[in-house]
N, C-alpha and C. Protein backbone atom coordinates (compact mmCIF):
# COMPACT_ATOMS: atom_id res chain seq x y z
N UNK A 1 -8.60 -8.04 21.53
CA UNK A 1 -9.44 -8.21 20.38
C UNK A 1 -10.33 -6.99 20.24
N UNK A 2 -10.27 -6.30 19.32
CA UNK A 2 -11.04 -5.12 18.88
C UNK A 2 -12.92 -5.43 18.71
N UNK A 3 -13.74 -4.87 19.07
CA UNK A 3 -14.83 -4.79 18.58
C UNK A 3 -15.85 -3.91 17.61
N UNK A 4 -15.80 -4.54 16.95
CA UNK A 4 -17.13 -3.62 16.47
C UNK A 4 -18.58 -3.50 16.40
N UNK A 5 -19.09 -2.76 16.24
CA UNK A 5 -20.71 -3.04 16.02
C UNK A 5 -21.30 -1.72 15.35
N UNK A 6 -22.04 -2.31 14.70
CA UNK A 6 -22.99 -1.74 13.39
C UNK A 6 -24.04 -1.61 13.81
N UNK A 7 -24.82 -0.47 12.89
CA UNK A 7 -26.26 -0.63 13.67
C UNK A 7 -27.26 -1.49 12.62
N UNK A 8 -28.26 -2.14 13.36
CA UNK A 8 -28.91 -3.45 12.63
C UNK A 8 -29.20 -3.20 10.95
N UNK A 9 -29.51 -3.73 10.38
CA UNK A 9 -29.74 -3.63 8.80
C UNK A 9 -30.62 -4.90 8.80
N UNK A 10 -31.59 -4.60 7.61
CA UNK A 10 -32.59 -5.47 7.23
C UNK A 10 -32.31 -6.61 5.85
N UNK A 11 -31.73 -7.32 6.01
CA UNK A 11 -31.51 -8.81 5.11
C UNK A 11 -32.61 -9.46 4.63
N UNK A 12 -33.23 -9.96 3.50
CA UNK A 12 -33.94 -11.10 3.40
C UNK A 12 -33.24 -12.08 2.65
N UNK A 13 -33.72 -13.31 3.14
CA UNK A 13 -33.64 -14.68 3.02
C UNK A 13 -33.83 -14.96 1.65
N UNK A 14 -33.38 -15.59 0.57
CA UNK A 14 -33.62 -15.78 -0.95
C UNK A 14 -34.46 -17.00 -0.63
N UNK A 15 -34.91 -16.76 -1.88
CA UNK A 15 -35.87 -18.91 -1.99
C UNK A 15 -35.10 -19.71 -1.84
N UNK A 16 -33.63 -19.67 -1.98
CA UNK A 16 -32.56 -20.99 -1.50
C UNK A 16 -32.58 -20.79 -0.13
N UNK A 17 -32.96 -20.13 0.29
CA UNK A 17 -32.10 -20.20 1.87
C UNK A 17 -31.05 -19.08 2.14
N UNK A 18 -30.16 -18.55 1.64
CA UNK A 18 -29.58 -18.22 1.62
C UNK A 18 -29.73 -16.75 2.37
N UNK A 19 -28.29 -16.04 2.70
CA UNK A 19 -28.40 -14.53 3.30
C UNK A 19 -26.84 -14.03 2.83
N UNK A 20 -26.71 -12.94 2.25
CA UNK A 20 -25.42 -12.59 1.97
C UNK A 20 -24.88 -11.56 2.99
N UNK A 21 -23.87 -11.58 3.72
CA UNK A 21 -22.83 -10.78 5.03
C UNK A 21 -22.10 -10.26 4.14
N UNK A 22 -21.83 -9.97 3.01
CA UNK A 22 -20.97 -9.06 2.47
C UNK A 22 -19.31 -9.44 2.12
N UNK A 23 -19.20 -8.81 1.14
CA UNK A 23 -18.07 -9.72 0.20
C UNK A 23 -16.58 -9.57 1.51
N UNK A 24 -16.38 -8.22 2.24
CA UNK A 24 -15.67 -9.17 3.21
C UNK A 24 -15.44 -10.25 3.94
N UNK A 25 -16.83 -10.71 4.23
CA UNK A 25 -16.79 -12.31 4.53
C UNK A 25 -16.58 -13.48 3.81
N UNK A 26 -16.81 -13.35 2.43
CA UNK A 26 -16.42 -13.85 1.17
C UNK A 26 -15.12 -15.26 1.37
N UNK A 27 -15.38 -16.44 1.89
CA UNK A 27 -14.87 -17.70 2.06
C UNK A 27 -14.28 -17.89 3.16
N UNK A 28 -14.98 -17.21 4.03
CA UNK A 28 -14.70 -17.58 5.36
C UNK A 28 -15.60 -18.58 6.38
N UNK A 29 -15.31 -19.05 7.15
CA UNK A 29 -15.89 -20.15 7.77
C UNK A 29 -16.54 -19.76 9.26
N UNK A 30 -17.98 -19.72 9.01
CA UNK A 30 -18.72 -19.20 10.35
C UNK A 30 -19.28 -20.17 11.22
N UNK A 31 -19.74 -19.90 12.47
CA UNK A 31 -20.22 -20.70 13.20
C UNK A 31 -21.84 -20.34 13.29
N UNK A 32 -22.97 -21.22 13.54
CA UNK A 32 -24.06 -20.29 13.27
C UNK A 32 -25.02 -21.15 14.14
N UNK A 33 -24.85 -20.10 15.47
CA UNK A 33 -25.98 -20.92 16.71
C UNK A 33 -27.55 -20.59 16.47
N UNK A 34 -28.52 -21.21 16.77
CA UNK A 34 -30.14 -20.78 16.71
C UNK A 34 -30.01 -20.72 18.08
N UNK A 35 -29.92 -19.27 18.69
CA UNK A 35 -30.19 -19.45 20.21
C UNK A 35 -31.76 -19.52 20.52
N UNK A 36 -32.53 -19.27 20.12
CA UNK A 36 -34.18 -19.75 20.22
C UNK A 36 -34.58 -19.30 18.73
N UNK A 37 -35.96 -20.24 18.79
CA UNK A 37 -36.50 -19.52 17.40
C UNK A 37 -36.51 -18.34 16.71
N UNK A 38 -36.11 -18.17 15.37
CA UNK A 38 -36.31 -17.17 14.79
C UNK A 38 -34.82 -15.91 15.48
N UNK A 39 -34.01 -16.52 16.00
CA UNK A 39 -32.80 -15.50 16.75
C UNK A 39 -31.38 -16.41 16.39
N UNK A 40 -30.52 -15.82 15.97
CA UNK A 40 -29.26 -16.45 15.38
C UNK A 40 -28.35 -15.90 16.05
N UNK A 41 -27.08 -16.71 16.16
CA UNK A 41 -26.04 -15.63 16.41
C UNK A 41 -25.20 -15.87 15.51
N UNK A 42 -24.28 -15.54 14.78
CA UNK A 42 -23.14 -16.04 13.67
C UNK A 42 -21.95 -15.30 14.00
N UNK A 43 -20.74 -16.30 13.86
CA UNK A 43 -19.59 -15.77 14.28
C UNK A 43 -18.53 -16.40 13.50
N UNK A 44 -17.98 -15.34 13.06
CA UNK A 44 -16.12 -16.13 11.96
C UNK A 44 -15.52 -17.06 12.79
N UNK A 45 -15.04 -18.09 12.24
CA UNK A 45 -14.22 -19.08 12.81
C UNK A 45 -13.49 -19.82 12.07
N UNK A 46 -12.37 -20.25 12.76
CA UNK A 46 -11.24 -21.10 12.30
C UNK A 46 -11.17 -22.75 12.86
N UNK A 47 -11.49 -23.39 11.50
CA UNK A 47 -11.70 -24.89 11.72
C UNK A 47 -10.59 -25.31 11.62
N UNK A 48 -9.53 -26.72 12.38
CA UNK A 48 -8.89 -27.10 12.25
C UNK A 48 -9.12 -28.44 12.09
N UNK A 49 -8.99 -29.17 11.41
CA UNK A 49 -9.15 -30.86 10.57
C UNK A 49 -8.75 -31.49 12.00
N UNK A 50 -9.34 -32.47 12.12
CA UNK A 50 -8.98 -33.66 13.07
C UNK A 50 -7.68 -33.69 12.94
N UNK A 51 -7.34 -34.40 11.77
CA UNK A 51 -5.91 -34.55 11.15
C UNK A 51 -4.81 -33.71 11.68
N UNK A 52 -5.16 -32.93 11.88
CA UNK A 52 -3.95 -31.15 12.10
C UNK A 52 -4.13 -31.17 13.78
N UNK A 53 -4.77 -31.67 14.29
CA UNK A 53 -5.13 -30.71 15.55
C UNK A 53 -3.85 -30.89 16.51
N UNK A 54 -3.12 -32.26 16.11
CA UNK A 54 -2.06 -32.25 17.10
C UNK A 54 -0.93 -31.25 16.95
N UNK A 55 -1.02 -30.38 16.30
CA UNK A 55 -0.12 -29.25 15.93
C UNK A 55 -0.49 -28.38 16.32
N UNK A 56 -1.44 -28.45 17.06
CA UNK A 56 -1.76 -27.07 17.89
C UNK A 56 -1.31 -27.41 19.93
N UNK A 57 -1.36 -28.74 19.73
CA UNK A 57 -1.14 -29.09 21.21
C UNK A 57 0.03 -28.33 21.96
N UNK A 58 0.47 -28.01 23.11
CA UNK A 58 1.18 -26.87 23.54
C UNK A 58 2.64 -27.68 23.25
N UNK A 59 3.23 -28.78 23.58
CA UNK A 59 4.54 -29.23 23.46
C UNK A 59 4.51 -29.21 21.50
N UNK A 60 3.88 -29.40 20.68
CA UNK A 60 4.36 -29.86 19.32
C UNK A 60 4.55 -28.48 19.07
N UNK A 61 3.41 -28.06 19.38
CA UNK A 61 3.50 -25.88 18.32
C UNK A 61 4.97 -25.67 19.24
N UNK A 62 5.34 -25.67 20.91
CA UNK A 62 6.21 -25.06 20.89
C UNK A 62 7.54 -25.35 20.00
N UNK A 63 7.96 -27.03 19.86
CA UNK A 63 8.77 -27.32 19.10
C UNK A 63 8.91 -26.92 17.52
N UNK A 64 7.30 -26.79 17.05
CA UNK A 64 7.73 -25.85 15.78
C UNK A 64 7.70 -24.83 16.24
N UNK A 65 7.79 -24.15 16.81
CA UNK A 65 8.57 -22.73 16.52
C UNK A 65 10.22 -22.26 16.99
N UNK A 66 10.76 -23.49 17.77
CA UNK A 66 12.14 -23.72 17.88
C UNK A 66 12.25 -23.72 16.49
N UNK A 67 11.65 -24.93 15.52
CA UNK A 67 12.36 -25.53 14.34
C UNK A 67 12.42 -24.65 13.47
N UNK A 68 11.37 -23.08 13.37
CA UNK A 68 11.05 -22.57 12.85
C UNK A 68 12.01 -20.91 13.05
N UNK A 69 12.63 -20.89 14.36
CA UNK A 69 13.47 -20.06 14.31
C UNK A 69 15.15 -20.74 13.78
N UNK A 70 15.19 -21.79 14.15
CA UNK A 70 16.57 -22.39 13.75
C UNK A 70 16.48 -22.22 12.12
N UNK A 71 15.29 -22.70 11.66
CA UNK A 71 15.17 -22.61 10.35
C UNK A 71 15.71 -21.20 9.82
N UNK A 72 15.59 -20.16 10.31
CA UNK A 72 15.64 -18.36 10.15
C UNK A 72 16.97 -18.32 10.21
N UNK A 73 17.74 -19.11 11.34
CA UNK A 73 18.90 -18.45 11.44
C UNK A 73 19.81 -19.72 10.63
N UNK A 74 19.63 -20.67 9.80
CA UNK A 74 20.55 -21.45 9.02
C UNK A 74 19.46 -21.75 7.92
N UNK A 75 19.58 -20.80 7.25
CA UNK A 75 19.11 -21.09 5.85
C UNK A 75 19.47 -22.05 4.78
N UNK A 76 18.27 -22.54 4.40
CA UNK A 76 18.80 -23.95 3.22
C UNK A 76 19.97 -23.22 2.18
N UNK A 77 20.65 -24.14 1.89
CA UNK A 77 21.85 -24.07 1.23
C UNK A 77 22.20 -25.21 -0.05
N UNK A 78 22.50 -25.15 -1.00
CA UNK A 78 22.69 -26.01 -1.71
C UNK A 78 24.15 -26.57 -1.71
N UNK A 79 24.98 -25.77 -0.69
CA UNK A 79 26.05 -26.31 -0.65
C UNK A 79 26.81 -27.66 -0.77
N UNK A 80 26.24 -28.62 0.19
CA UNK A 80 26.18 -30.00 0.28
C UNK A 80 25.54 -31.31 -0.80
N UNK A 81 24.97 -30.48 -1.01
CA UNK A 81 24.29 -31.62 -2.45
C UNK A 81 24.45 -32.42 -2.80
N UNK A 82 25.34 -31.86 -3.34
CA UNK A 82 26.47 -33.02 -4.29
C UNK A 82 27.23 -34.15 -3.60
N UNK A 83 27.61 -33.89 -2.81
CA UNK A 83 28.10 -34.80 -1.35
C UNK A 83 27.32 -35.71 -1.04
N UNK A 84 26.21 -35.03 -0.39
CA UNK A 84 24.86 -36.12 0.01
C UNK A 84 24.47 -36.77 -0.74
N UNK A 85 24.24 -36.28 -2.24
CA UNK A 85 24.01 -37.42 -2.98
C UNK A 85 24.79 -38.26 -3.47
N UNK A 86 25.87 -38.31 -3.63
CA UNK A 86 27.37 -38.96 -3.93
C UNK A 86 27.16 -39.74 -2.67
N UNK A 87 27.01 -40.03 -1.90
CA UNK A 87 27.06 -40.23 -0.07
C UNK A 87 25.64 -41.47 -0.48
N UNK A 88 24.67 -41.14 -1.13
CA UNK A 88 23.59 -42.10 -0.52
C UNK A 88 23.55 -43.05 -2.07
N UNK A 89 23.72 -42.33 -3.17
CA UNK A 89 24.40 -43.65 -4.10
C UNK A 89 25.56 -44.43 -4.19
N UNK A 90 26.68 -43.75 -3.05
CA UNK A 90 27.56 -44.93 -2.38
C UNK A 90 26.84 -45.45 -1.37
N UNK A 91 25.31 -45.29 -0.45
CA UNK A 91 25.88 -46.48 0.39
C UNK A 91 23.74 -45.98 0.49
N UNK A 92 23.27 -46.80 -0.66
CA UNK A 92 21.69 -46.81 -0.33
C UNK A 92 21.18 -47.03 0.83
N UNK A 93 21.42 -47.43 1.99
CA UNK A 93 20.72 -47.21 3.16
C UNK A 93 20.84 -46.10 3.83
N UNK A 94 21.07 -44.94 3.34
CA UNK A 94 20.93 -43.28 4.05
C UNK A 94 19.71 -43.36 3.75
């Protein structure tokens, strides 16, 4: 991971509250500790939804990325189509 660092710059606070980091940061999602009064630290971060998180667990991500190279090497095809669907309006429980 690369670092950088800038030398300090002077920000003020608007009457909302508010502080602008600059349009590169522009809809990104930070983390923002008060390590003691009046001292912040803020850092970019990537939130993942409750919902999602089991897709990061080590057995599911590895299986998508099996599914995800098989996917690469047999590309969707419309070949079959017509078959499959001929196939499941002969016999509705497919």
């Amino acid at each position: 991971m690369q670092t950088t660092t800038s030398p300090p710059t002077v920000k003020v606070i608007g009457a909302n509250g508010q502080i602008s980091l600059g349009k590169q940061f522009a809809g990104r999602q930070v983390l923002v500790e008060e390590q003691e009064s009046g001292v912040w630290l803020i850092r970019t971060a990537t939130v993942i939804p409750d919902n999602e998180r089991w897709l990061h667990e080590p057995v599911v991500a590895s299986e998508l990325v099996r599914a995800m190279a098989w996917s690469q090497e047999h590309p969707a095809t419309d070949a079959q189509t017509d078959a499959i669907l001929s196939s499941a309006t002969l016999n509705p429980t497919l």
